[in-house]
C-alpha atoms as a PDB file:
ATOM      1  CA  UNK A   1      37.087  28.392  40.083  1.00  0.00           C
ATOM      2  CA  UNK A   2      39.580  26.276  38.593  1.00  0.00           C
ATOM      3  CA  UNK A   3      41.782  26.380  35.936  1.00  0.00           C
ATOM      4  CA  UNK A   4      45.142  25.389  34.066  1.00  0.00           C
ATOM      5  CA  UNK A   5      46.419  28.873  34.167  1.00  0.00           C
ATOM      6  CA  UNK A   6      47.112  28.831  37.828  1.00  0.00           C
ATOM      7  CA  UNK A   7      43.969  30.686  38.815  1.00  0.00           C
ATOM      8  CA  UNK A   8      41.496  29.231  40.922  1.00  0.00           C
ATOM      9  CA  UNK A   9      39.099  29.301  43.953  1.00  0.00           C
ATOM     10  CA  UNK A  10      39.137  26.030  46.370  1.00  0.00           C
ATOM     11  CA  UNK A  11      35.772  24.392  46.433  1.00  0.00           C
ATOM     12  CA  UNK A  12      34.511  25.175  43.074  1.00  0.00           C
ATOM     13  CA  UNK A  13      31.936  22.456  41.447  1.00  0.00           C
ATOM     14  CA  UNK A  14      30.064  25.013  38.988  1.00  0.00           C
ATOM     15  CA  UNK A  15      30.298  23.579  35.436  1.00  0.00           C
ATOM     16  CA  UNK A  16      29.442  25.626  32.295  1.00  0.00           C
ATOM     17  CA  UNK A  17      27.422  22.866  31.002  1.00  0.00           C
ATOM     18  CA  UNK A  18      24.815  23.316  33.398  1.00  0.00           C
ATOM     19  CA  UNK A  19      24.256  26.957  32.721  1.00  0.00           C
ATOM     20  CA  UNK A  20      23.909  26.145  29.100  1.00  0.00           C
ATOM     21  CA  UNK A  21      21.606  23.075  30.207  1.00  0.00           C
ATOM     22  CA  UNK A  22      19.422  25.367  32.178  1.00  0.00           C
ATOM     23  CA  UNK A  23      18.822  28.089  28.989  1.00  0.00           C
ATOM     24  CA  UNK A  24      18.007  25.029  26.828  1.00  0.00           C
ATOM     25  CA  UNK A  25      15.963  23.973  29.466  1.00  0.00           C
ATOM     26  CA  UNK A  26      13.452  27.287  29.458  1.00  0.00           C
ATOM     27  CA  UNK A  27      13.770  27.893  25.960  1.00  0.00           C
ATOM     28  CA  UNK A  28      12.867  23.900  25.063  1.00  0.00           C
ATOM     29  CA  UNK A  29       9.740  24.400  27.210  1.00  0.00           C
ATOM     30  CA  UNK A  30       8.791  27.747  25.840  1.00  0.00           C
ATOM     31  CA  UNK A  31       9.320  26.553  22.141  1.00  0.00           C
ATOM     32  CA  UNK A  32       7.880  23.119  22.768  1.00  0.00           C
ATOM     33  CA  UNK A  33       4.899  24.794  23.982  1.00  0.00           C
ATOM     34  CA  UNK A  34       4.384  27.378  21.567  1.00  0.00           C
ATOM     35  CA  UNK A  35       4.825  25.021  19.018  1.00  0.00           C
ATOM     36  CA  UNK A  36       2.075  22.722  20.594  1.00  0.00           C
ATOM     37  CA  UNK A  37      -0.392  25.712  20.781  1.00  0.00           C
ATOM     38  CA  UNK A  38       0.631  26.406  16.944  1.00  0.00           C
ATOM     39  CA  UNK A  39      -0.451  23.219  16.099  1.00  0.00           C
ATOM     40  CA  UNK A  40      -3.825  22.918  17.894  1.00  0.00           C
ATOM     41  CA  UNK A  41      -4.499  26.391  16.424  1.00  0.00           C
ATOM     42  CA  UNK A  42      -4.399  25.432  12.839  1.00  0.00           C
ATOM     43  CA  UNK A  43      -6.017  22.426  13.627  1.00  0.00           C
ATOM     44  CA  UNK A  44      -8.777  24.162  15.157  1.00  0.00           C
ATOM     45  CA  UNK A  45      -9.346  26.755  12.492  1.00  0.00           C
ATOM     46  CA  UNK A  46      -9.215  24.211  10.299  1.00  0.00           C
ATOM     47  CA  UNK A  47     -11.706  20.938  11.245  1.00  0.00           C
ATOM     48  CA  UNK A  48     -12.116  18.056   8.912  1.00  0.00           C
ATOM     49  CA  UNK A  49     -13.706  18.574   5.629  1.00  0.00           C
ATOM     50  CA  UNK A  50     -12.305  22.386   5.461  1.00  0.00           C
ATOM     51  CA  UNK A  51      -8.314  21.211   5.688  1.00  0.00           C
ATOM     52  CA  UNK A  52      -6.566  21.770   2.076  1.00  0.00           C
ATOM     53  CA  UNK A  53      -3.658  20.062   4.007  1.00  0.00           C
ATOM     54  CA  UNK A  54      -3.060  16.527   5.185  1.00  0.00           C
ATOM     55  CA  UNK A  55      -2.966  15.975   9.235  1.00  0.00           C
ATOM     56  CA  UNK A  56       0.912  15.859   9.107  1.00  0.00           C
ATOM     57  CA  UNK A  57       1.744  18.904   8.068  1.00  0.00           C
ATOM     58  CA  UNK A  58       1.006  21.587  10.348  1.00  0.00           C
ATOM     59  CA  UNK A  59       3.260  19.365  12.689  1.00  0.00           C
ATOM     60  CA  UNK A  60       6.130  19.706  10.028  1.00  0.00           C
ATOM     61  CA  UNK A  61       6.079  23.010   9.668  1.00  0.00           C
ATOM     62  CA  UNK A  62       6.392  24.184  13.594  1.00  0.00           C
ATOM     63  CA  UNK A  63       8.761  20.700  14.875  1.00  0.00           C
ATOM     64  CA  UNK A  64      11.089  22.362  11.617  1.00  0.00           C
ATOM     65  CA  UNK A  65      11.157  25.908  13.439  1.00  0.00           C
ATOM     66  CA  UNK A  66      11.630  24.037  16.895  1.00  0.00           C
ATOM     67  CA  UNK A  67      14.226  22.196  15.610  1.00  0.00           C
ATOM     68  CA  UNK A  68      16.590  25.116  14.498  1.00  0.00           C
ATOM     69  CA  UNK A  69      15.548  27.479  17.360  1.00  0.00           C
ATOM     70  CA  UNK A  70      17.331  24.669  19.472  1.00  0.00           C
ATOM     71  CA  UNK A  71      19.861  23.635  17.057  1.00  0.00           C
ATOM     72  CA  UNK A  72      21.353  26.954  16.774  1.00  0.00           C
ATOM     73  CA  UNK A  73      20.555  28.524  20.739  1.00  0.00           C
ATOM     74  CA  UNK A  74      24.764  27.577  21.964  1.00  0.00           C
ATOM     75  CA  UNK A  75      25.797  29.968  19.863  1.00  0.00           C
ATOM     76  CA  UNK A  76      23.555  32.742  21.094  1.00  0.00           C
ATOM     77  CA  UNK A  77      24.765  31.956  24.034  1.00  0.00           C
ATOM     78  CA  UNK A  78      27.806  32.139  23.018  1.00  0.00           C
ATOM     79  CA  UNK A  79      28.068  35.479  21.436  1.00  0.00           C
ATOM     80  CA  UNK A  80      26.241  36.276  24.497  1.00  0.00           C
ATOM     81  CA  UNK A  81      28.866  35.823  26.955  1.00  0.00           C
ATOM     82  CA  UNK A  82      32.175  36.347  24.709  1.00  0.00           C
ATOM     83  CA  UNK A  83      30.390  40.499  23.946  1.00  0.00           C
ATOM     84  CA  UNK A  84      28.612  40.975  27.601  1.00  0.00           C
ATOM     85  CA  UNK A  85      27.489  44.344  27.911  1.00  0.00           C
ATOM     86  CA  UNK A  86      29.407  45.337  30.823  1.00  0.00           C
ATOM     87  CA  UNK A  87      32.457  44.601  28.764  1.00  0.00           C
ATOM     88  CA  UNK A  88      31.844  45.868  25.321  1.00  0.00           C
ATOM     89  CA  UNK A  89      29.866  48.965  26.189  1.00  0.00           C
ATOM     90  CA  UNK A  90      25.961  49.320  24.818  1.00  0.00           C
ATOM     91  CA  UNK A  91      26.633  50.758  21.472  1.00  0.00           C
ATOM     92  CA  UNK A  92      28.776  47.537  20.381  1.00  0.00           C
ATOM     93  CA  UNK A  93      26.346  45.212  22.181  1.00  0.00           C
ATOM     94  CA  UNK A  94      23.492  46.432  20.153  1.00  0.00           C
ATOM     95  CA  UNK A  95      25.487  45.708  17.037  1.00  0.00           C
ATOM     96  CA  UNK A  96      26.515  42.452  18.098  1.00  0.00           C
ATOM     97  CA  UNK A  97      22.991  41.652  19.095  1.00  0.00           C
ATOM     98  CA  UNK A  98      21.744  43.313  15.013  1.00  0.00           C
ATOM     99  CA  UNK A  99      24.482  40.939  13.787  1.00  0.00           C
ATOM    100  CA  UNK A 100      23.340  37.559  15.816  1.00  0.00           C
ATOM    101  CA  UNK A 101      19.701  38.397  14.945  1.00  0.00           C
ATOM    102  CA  UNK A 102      20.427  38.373  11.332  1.00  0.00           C
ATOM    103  CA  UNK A 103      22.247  35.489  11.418  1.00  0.00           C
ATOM    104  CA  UNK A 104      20.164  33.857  13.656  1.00  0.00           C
ATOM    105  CA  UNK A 105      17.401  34.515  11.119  1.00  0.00           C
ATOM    106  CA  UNK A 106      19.074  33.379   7.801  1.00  0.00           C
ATOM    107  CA  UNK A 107      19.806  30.097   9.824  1.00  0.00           C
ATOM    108  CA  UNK A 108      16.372  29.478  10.976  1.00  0.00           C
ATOM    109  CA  UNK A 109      14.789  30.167   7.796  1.00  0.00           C
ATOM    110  CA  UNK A 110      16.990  28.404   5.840  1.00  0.00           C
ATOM    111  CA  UNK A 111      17.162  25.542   7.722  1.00  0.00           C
ATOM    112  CA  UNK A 112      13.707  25.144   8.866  1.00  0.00           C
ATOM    113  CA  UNK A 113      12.853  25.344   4.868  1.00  0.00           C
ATOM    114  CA  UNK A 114      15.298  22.717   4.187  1.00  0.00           C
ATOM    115  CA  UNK A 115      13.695  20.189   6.927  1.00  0.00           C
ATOM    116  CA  UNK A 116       9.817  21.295   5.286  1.00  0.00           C
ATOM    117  CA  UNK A 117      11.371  20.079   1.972  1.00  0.00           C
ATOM    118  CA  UNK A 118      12.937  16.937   3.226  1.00  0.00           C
ATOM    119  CA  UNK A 119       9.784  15.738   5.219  1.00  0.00           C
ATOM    120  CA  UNK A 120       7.361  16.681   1.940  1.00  0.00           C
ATOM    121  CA  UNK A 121       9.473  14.788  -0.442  1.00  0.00           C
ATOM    122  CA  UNK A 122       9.525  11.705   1.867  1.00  0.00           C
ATOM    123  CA  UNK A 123       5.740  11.901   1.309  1.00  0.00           C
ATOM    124  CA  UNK A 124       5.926  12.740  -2.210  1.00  0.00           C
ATOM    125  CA  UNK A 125       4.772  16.365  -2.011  1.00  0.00           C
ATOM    126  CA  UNK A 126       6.038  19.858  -3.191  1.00  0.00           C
ATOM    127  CA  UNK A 127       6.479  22.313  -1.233  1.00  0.00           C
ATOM    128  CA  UNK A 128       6.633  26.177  -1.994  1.00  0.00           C
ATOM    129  CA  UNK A 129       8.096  27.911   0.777  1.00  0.00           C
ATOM    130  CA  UNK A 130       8.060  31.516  -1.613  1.00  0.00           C
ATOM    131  CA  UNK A 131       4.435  31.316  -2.547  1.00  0.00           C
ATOM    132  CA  UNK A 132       5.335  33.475  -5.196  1.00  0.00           C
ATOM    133  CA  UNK A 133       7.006  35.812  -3.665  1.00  0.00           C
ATOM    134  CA  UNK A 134      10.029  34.891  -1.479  1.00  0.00           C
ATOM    135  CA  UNK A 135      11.004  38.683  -0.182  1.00  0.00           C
ATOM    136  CA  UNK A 136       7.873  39.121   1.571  1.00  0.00           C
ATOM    137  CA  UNK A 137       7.760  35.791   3.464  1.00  0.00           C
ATOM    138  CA  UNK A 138      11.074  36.120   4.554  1.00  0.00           C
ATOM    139  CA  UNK A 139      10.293  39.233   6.094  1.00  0.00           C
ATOM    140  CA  UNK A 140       7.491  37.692   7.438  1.00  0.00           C
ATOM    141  CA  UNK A 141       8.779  34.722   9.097  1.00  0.00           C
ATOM    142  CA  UNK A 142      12.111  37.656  10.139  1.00  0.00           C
ATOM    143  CA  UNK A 143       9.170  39.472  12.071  1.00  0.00           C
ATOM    144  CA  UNK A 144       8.482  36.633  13.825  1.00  0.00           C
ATOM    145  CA  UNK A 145      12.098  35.383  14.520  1.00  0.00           C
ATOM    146  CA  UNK A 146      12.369  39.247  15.988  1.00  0.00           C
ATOM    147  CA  UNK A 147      10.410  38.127  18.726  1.00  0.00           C
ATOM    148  CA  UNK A 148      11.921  34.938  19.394  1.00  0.00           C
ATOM    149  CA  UNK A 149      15.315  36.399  19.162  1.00  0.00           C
ATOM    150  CA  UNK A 150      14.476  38.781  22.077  1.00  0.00           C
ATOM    151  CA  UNK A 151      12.553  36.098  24.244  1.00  0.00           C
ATOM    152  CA  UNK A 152      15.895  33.995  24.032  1.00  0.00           C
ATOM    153  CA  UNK A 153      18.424  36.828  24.381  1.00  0.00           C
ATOM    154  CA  UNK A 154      15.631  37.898  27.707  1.00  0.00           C
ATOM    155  CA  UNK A 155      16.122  33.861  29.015  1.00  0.00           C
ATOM    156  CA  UNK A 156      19.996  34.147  28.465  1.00  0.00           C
ATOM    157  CA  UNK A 157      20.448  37.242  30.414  1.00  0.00           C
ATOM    158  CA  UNK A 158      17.753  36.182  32.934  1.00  0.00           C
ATOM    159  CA  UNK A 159      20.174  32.838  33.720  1.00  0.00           C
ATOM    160  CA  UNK A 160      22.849  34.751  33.508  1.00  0.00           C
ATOM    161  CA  UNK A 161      21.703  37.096  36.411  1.00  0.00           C
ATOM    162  CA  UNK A 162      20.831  34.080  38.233  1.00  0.00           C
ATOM    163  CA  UNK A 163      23.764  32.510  37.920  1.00  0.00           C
ATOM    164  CA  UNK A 164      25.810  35.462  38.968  1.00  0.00           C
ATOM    165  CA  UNK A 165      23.905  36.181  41.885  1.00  0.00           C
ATOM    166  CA  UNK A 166      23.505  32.858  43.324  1.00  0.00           C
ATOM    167  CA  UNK A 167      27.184  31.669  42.508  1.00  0.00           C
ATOM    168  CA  UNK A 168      28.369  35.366  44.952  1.00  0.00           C
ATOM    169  CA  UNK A 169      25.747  34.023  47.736  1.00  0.00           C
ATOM    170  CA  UNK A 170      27.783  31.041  48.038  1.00  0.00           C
ATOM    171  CA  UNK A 171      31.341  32.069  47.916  1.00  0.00           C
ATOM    172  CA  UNK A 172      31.805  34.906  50.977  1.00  0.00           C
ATOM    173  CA  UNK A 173      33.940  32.079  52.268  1.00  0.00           C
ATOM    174  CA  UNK A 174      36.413  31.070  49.259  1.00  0.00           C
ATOM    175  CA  UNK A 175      39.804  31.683  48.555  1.00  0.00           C
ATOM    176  CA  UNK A 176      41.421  32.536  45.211  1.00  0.00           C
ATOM    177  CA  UNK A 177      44.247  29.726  44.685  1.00  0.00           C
ATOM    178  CA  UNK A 178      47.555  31.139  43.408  1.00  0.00           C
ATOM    179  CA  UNK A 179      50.636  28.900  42.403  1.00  0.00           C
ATOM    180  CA  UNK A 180      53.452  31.059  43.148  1.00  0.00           C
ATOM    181  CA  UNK A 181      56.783  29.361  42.246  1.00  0.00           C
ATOM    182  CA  UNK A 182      56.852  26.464  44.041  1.00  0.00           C
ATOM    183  CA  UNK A 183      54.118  26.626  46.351  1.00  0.00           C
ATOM    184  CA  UNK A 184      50.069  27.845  46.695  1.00  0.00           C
ATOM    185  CA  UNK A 185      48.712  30.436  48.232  1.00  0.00           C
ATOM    186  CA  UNK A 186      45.136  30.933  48.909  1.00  0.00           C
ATOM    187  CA  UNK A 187      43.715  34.868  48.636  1.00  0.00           C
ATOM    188  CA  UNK A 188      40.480  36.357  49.575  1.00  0.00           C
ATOM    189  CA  UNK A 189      39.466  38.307  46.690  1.00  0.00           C
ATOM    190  CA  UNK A 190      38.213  40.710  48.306  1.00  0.00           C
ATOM    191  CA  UNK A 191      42.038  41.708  49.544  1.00  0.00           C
ATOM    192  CA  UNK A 192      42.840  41.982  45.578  1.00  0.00           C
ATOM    193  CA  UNK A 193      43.705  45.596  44.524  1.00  0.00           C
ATOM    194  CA  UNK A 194      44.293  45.045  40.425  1.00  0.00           C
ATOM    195  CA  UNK A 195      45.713  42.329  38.214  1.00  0.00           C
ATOM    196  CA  UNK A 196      48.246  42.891  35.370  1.00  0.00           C
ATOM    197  CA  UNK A 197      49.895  40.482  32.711  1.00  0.00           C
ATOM    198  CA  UNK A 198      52.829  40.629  32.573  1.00  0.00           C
ATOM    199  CA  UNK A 199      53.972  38.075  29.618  1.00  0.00           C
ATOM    200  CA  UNK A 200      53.240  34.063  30.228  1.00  0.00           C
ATOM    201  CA  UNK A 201      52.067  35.402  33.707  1.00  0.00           C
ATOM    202  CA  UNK A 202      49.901  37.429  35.449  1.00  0.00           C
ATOM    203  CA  UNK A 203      50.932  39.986  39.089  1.00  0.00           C
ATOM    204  CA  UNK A 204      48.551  39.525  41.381  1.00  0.00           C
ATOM    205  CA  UNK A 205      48.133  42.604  43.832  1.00  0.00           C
ATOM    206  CA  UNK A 206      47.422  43.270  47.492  1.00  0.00           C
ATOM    207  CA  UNK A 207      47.581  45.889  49.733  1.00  0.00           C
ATOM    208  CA  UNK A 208      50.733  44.680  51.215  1.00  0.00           C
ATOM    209  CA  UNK A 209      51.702  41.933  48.780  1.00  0.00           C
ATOM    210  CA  UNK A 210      52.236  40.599  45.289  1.00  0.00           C
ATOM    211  CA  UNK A 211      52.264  37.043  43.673  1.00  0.00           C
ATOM    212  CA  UNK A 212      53.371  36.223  40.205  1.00  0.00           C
ATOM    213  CA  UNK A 213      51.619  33.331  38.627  1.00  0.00           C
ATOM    214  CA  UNK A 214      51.156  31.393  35.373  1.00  0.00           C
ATOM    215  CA  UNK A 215      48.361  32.496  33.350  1.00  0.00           C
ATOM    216  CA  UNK A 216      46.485  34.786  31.123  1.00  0.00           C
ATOM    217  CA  UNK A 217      44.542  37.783  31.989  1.00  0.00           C
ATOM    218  CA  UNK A 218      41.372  36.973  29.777  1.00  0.00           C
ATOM    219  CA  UNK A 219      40.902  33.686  31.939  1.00  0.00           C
ATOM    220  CA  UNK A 220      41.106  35.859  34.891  1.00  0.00           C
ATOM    221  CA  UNK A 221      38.590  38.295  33.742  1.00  0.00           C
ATOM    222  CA  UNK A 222      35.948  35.739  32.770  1.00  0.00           C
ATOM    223  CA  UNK A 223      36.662  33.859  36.530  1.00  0.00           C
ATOM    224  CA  UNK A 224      36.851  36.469  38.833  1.00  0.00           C
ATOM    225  CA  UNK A 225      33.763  39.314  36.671  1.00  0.00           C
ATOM    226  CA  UNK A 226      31.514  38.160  39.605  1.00  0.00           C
ATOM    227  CA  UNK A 227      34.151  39.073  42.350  1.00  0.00           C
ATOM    228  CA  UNK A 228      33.551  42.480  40.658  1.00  0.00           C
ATOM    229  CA  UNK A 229      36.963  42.965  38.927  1.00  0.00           C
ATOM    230  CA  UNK A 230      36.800  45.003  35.294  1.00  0.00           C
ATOM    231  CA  UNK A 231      39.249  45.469  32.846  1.00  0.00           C
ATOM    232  CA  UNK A 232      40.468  49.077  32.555  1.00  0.00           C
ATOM    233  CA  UNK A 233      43.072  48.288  30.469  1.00  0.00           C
ATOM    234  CA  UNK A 234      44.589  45.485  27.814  1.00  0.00           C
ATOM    235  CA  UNK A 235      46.535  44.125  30.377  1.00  0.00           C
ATOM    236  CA  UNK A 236      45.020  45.345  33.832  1.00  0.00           C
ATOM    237  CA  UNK A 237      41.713  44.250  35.757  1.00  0.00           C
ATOM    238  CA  UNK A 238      40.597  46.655  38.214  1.00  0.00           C
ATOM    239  CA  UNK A 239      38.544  45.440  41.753  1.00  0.00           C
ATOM    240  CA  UNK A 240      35.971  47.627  41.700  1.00  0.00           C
ATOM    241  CA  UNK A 241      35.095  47.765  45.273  1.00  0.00           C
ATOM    242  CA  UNK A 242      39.000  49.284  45.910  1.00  0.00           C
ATOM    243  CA  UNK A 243      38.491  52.285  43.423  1.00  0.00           C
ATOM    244  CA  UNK A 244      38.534  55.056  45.212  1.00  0.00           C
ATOM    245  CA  UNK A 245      37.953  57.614  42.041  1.00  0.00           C
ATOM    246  CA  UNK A 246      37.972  58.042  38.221  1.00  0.00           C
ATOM    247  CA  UNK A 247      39.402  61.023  36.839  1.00  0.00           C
ATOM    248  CA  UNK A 248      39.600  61.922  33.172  1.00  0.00           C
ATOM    249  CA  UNK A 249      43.197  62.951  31.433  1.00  0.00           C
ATOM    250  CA  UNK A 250      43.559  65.224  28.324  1.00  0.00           C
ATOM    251  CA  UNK A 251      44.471  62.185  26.051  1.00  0.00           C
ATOM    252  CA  UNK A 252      41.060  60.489  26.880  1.00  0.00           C
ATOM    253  CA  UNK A 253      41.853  57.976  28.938  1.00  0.00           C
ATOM    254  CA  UNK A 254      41.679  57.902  33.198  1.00  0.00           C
ATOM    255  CA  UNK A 255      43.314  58.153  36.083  1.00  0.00           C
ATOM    256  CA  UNK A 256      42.478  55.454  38.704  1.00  0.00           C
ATOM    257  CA  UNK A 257      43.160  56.366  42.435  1.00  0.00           C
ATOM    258  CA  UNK A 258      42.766  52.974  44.464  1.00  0.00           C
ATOM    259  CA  UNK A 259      42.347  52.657  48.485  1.00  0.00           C
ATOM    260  CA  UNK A 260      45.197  52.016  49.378  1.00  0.00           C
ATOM    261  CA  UNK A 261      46.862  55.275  47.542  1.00  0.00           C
ATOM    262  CA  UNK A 262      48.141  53.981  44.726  1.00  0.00           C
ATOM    263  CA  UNK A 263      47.026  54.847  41.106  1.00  0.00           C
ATOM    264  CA  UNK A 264      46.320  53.225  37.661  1.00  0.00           C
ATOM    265  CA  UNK A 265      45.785  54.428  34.244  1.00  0.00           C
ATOM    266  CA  UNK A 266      42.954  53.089  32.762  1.00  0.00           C
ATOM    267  CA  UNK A 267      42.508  53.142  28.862  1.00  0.00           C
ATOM    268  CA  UNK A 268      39.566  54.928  27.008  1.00  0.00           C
ATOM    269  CA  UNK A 269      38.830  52.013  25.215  1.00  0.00           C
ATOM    270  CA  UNK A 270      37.435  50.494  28.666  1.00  0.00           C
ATOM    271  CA  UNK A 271      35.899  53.368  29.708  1.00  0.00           C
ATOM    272  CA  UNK A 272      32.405  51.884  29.385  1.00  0.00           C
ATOM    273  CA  UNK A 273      33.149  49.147  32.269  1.00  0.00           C
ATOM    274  CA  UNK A 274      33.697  51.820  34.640  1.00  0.00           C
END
């Protein structure tokens, strides 16, 4: 892990494009062969001298849905990772999900509609997406996207899990680097109690020790979420595997007792990651 804000652990070669790389990767196959399939299928209830269509356009109309499944997949991922579920809680992820669908499924339609009409008027050709009624075959082609929303959001997580569990196999051994002033110290997360901002910077605490450092907390949270650290508050990350217990306070939010003695408050809003 590497980073401007003075957070990082030695060793570290993982780049984010290859995680996105690897979900276009599975999705590109899964699309590429569904759409293949698609195509032999109308082809095949269809042999010559029963086609009311030319030869082209069967092709058009799933390479169109292809297209903006693939066009559009970053940003899934995207909203994937900025509202993970361990973060936001389930009730907000479900909404965030509702919200993505939809606009996951305006885009595709739209856009898949717009390509159909393109590719028919290079040939000369109308094309009537509505067939008289355009309600009903948007919901029909929204049932559909249903389906394809969940088999991407299923590959997402899937690479995500991947990724998180290979990427702890492979770092028992490395040190968190911390610019301290002048000079770099190298920590074993494991040693890390909690993390706090404190302005421009962020306090970095041991057992027996603390470092001050340039940074921000967010970039922390997204580096170190597979050392097992969790926000409990706006400006505190917790390491999970020095919580010692959880106990609720009248105002809603919790007490955090840590091994070492010490204790945190921890704010209801972040009650979910615990």
């Amino acid at each position: 892990m590497t980073g401007g804000d003075g957070a990082g652990t030695s060793g570290e070669g993982f780049a984010g494009l290859n995680r996105l790389g690897r979900v276009y990767l599975a999705v590109g196959l899964l699309v590429g062969l569904s759409c293949t399939i698609n195509i032999g299928s109308v082809l095949i209830e269809h042999p010559p001298g029963h086609r009311n269509f030319e030869l082209w356009e069967p092709v058009v109309w799933e390479t169109s849905s292809m297209i903006m499944t693939l066009a559009g997949l970053w940003a899934w991922v995207l909203i994937y990772h900025r509202f993970p579920l361990h973060r936001v809680g389930r009730l907000r992820f479900a909404a965030t999900q509702l919200c993505g669908f939809l606009a996951y499924t305006v885009s595709h339609v739209s856009g898949m509609v717009a390509l159909r009409e393109l590719a028919y008027g290079l040939d000369g050709s109308p094309y009537d997406f509505s067939q008289g009624d355009l309600g009903l075959r948007f919901i029909y082609e929204a049932r559909k996207d249903a389906l394809g929303y969940l088999l991407m959001l299923a590959i997402i997580w899937a690479e995500d899990r991947f990724s998180r569990s290979s990427h702890v196999s492979v770092r028992t051994h490395r040190k968190l680097e911390i610019r301290d002033g002048g000079r770099t110290v190298f920590v074993d997360p494991h040693e890390v109690l909690w993390i706090e901002a404190a302005g421009n910077y962020v306090e970095v605490h041991t057992a027996d020790k603390n470092w001050l450092t340039r940074g921000v907390l967010s970039a922390w949270e997204t580096q170190l979420s597979e050392e097992g650290f969790v926000r409990v508050h706006r400006s505190r990350l917790v390491n999970r595997r020095h919580i010692r217990a959880i106990e609720p306070v009248p105002s809603g939010d919790v007490l955090i007792r840590l091994t070492d003695g010490r204790s945190l408050s921890g704010s209801r809003r972040y009650k979910a990651a615990l």
